[in-house]
N, C-alpha and C. Protein backbone atom coordinates (compact mmCIF):
# COMPACT_ATOMS: atom_id res chain seq x y z
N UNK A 1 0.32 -14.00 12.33
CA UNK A 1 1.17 -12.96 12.86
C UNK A 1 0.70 -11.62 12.30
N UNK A 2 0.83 -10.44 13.18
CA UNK A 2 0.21 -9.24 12.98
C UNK A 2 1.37 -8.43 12.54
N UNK A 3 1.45 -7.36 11.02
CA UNK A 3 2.65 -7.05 11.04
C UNK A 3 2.02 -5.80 10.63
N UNK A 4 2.69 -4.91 10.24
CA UNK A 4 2.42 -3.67 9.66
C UNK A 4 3.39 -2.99 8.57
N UNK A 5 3.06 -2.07 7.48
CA UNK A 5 3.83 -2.14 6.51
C UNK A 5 3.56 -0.23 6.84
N UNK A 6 4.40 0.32 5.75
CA UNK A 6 4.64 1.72 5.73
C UNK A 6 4.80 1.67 4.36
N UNK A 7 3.59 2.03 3.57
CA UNK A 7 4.22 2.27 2.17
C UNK A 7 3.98 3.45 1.43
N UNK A 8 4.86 4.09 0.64
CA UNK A 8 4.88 5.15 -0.14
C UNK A 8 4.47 4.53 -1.43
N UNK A 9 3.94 5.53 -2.53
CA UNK A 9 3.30 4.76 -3.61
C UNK A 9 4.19 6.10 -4.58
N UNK A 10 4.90 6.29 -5.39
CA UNK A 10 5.67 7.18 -6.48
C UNK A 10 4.89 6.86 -7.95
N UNK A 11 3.62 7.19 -8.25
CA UNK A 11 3.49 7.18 -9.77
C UNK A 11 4.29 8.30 -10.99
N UNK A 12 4.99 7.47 -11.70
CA UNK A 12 5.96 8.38 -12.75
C UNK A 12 4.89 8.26 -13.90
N UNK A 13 3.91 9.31 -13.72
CA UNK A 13 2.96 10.33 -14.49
C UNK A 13 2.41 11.43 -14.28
N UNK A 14 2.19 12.34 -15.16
CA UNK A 14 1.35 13.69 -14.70
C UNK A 14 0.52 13.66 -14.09
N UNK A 15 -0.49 12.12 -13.97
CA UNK A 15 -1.63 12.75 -12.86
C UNK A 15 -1.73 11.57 -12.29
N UNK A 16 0.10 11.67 -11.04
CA UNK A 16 -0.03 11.12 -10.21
C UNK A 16 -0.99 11.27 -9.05
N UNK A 17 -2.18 12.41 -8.57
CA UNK A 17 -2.77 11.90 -7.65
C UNK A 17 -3.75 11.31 -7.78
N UNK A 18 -4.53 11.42 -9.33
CA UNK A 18 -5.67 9.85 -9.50
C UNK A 18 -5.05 8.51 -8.96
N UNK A 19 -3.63 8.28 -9.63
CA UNK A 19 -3.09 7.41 -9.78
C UNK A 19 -2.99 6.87 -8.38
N UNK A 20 -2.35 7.98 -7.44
CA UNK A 20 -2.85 7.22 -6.25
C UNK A 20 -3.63 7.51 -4.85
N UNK A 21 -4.20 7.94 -5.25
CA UNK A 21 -6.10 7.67 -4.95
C UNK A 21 -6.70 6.88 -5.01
N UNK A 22 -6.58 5.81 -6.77
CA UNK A 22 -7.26 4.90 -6.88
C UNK A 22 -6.00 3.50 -6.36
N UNK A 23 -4.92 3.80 -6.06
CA UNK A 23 -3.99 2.68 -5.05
C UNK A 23 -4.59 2.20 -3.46
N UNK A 24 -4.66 4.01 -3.29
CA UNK A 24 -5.18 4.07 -1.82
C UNK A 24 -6.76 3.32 -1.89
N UNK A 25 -7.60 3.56 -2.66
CA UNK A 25 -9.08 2.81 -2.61
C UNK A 25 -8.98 1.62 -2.82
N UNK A 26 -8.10 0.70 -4.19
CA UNK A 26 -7.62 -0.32 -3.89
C UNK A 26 -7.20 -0.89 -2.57
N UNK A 27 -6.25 -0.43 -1.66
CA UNK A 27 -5.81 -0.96 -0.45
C UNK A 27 -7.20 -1.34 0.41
N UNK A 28 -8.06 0.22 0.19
CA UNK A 28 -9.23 0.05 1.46
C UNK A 28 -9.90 -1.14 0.85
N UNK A 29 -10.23 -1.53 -0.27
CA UNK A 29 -11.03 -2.55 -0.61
C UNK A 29 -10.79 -3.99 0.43
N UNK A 30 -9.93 -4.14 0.66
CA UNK A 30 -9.23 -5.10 2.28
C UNK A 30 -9.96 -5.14 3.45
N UNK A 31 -10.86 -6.19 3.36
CA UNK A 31 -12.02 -5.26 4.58
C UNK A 31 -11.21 -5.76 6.07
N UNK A 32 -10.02 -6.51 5.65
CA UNK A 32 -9.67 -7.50 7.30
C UNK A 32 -8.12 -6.90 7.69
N UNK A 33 -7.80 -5.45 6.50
CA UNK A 33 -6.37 -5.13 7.26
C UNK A 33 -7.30 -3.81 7.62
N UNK A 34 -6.55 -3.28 8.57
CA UNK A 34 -6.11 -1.42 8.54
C UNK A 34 -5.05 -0.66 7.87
N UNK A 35 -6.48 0.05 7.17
CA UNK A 35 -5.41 0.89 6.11
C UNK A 35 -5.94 2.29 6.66
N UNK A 36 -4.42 3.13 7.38
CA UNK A 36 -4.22 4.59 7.53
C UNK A 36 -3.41 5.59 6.68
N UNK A 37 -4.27 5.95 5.46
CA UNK A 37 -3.58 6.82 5.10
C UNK A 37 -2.98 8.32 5.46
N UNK A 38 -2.12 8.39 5.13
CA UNK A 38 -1.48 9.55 5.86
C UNK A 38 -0.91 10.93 4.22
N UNK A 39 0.04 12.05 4.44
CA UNK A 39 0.24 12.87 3.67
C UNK A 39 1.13 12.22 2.81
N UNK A 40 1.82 11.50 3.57
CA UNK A 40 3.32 11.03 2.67
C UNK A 40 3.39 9.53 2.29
N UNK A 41 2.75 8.86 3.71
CA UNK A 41 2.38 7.58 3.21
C UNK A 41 1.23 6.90 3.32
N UNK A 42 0.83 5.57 3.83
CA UNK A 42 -0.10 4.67 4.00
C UNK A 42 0.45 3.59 4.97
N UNK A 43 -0.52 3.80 6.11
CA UNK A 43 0.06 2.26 6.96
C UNK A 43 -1.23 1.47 6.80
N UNK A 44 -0.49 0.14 6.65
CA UNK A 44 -1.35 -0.78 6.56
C UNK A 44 -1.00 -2.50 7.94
N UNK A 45 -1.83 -2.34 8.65
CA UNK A 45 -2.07 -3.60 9.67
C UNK A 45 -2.63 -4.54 9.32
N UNK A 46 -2.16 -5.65 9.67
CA UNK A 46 -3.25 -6.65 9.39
C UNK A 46 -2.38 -8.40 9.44
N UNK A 47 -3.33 -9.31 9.24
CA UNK A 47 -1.81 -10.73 9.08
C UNK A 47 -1.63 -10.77 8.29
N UNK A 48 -0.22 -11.21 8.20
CA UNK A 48 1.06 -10.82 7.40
C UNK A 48 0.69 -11.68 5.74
N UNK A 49 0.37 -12.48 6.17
CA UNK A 49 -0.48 -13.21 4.48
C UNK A 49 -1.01 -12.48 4.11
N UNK A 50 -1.86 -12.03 4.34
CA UNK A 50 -2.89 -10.77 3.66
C UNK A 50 -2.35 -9.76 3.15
N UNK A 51 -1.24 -9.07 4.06
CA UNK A 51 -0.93 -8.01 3.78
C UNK A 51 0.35 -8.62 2.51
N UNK A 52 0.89 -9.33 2.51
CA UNK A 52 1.83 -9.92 0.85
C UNK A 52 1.30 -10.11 0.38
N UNK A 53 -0.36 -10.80 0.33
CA UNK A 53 -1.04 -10.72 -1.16
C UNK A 53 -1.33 -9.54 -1.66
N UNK A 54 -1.54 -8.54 -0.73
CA UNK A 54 -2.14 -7.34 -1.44
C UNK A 54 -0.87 -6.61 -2.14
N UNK A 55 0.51 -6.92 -1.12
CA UNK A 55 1.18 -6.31 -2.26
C UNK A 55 1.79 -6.97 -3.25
N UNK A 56 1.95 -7.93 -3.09
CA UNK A 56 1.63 -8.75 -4.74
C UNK A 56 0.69 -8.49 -5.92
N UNK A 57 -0.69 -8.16 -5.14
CA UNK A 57 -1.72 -7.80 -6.34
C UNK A 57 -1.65 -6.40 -6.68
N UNK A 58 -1.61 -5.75 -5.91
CA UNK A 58 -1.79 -4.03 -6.07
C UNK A 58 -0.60 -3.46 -6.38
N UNK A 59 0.91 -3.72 -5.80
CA UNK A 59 1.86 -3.22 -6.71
C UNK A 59 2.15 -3.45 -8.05
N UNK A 60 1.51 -4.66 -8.35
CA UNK A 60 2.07 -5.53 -9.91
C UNK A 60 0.74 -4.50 -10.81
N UNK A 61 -0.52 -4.51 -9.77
CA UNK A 61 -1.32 -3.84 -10.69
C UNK A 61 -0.90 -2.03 -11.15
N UNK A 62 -0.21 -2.07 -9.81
CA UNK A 62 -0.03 0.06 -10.21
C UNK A 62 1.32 -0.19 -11.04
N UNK A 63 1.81 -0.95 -11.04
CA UNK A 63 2.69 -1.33 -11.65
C UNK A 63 2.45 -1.21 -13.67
N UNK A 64 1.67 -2.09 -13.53
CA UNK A 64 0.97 -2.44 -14.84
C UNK A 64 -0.11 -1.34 -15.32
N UNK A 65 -0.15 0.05 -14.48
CA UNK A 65 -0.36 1.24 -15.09
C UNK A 65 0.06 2.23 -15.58
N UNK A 66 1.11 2.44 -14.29
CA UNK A 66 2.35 3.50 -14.72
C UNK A 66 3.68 2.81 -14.64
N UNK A 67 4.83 3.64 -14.76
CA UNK A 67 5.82 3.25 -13.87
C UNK A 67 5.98 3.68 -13.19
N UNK A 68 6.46 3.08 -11.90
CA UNK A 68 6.34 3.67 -10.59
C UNK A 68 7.47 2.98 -9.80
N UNK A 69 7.72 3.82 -8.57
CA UNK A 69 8.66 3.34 -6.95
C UNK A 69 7.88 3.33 -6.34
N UNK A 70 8.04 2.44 -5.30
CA UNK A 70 7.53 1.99 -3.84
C UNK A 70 8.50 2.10 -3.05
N UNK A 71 8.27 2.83 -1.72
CA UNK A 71 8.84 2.61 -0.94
C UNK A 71 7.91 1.81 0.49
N UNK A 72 8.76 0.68 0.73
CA UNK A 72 7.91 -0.27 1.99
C UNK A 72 8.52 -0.27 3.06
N UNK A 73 8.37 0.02 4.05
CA UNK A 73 9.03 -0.38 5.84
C UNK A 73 8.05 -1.94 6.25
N UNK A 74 8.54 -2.68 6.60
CA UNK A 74 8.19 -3.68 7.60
C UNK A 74 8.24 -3.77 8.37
N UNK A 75 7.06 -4.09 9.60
CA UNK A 75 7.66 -4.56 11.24
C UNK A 75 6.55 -4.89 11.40
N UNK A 76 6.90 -6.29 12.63
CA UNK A 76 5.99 -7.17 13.42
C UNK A 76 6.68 -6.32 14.85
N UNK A 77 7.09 -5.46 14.90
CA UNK A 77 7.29 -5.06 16.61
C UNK A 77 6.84 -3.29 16.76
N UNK A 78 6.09 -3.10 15.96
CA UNK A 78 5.92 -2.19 15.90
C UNK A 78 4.31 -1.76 15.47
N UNK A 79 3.84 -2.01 16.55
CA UNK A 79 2.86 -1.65 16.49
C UNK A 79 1.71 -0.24 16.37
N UNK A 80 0.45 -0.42 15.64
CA UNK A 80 0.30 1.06 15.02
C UNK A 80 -1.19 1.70 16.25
């Protein structure tokens, strides 16, 4: 199943835009979703397994740098 996510990435540090820069290059490393980054957020396409591992791996990892919020939208009917 093809779903798509909307995520905001909030690093709580002074130099939140390394911080996510290197989120956003993380994501692209995904060679089988689409990742569109945008000003405010990041959409990411792709099947829906794929796209929960990555945020399993990559939030726990930005996680395990700073502290941080995520904000995520989900939809399988909404196509990008």
């Amino acid at each position: 199943m093809t779903i798509s996510i909307e995520i905001s990435y909030y690093p709580l540090t002074s130099d939140y835009s390394t911080a996510v820069t290197a989120f956003i290059d993380a994501l692209a490393a995904y060679p089988d979703l689409d990742i569109s980054p945008g000003p405010m957020s990041t959409i990411v396409t792709g099947d829906a397994r794929a796209i929960f591992g990555l945020l399993e791996t990559e939030v726990v990892r930005a996680f395990d740098a700073h502290p941080a919020v995520f904000t995520v939208k989900i939809a399988n009917a909404c196509p990008v």
